[in-house]
C-alpha atoms as a PDB file:
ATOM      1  CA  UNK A   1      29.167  61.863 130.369  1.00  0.00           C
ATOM      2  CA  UNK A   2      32.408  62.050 132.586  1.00  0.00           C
ATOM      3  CA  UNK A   3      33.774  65.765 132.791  1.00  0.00           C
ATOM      4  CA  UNK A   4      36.813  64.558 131.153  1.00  0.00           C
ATOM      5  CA  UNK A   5      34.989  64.327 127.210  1.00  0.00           C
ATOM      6  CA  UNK A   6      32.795  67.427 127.973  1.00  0.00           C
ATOM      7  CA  UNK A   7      35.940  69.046 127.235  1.00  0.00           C
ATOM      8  CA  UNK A   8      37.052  67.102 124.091  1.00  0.00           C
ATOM      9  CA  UNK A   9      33.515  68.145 122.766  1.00  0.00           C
ATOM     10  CA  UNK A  10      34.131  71.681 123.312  1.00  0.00           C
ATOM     11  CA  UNK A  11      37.165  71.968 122.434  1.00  0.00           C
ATOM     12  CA  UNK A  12      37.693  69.780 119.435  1.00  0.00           C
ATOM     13  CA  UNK A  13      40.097  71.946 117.288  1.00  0.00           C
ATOM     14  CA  UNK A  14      42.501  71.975 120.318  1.00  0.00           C
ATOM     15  CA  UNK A  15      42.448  68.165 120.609  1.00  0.00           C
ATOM     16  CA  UNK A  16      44.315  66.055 117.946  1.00  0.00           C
ATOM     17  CA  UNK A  17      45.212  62.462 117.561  1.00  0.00           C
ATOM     18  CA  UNK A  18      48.858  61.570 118.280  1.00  0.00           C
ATOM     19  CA  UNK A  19      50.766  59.748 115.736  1.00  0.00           C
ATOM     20  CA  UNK A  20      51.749  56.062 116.591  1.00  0.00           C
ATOM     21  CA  UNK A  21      55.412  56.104 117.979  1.00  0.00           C
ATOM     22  CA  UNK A  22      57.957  54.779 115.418  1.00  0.00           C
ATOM     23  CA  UNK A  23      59.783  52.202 115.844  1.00  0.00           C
ATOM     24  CA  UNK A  24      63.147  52.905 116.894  1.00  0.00           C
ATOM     25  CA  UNK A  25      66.147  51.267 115.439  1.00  0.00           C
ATOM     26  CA  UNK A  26      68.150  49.153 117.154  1.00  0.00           C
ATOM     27  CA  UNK A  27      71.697  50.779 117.916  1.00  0.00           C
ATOM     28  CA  UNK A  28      74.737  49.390 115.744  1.00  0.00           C
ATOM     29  CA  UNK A  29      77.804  47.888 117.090  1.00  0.00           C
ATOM     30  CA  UNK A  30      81.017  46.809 115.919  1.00  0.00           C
ATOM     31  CA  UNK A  31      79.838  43.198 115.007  1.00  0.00           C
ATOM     32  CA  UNK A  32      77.375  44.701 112.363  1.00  0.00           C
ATOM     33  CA  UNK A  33      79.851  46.644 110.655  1.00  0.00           C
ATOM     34  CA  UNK A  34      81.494  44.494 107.793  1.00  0.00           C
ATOM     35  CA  UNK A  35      84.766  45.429 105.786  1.00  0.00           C
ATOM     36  CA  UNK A  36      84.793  48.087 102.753  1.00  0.00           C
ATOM     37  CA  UNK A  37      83.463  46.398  99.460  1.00  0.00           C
ATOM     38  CA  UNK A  38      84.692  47.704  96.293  1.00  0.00           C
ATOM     39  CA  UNK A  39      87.678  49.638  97.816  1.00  0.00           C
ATOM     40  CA  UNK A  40      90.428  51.251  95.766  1.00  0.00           C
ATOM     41  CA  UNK A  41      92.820  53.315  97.388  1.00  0.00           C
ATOM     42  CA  UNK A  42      94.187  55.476  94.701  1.00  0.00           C
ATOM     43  CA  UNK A  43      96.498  58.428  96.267  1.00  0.00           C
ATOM     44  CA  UNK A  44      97.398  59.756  99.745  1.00  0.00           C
ATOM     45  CA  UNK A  45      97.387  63.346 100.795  1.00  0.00           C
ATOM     46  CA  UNK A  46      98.746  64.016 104.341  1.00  0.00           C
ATOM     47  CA  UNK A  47      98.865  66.836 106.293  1.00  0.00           C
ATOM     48  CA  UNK A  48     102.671  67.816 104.640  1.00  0.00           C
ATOM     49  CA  UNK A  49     101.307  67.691 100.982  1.00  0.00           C
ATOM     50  CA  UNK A  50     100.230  71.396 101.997  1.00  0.00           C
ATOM     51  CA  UNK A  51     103.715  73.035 101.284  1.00  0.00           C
ATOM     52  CA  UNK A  52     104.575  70.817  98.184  1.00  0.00           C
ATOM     53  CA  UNK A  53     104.985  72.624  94.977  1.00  0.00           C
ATOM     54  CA  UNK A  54     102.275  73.980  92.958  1.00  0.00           C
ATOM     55  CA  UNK A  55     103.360  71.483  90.000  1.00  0.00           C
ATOM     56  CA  UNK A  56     103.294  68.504  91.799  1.00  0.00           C
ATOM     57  CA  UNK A  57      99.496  69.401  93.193  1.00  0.00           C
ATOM     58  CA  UNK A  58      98.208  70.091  89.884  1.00  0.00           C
ATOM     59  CA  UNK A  59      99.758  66.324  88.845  1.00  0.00           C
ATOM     60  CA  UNK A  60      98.012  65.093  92.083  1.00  0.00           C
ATOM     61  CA  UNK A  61      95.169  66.907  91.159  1.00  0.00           C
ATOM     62  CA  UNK A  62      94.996  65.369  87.567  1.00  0.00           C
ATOM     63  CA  UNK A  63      95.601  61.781  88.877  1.00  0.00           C
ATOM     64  CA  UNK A  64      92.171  62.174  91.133  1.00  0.00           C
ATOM     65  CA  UNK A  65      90.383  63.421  88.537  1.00  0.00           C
ATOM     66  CA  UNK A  66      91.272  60.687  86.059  1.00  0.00           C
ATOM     67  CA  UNK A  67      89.624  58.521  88.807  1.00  0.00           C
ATOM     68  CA  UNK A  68      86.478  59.686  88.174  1.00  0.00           C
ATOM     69  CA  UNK A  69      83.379  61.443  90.229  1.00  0.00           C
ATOM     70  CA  UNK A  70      85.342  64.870  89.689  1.00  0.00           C
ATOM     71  CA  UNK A  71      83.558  67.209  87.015  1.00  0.00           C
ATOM     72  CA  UNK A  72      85.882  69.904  87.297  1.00  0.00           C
ATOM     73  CA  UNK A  73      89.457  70.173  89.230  1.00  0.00           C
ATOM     74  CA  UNK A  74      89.564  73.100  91.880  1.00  0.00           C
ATOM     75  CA  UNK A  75      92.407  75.009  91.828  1.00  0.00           C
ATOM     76  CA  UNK A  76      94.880  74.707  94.851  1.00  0.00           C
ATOM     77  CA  UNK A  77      97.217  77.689  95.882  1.00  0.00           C
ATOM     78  CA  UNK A  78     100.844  77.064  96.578  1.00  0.00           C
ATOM     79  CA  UNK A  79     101.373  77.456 100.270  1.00  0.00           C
ATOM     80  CA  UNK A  80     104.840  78.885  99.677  1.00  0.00           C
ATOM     81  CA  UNK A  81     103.982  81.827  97.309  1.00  0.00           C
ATOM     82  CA  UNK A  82     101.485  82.866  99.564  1.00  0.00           C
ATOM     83  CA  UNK A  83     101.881  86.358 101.687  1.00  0.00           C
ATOM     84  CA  UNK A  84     100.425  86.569 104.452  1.00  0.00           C
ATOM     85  CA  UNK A  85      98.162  89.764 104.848  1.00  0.00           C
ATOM     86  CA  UNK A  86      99.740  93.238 105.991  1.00  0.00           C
ATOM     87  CA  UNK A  87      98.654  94.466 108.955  1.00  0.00           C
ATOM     88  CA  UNK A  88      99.363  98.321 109.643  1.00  0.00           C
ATOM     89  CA  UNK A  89      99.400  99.180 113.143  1.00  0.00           C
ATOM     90  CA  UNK A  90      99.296 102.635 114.166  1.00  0.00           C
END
């Protein structure tokens, strides 16, 4: 018996079987990557939509909605009639 397994017999509930590597995936590039299926664009929102009027968000809002996957619309605040906090300084 080499001195090697005298120690796997003594200390069998230290010693445990490694799982078999998994396979790794092969990394993607650009020529696996195929064009959008099934794509509708429906509305754009850029980064100015932020200060539009609370009237024309809530139509926005509605029109995304009506596209479906929205159970309930979230209600935006209007940039403009928000204060900003007071700060008292003393």
């Amino acid at each position: 018996m080499a001195g090697g397994d005298i120690w796997v017999q003594w200390f069998t509930c230290c010693v445990t079987q490694q799982p078999p590597p998994r396979r790794r995936r092969p990394p993607i590039d650009r020529s696996m990557i195929g064009l959008p299926q099934n794509f509708q664009h429906t509305a754009h929102i850029g980064s100015s939509d932020v200060a539009m009027g609370s009237r024309h968000l809530v139509a926005l809002q509605n029109h995304m909605q009506s596209k479906g996957g929205y159970d309930t619309a979230v209600p935006i605040e209007d940039a403009a009639s928000r204060q900003a906090p007071t700060v008292t300084v003393t």
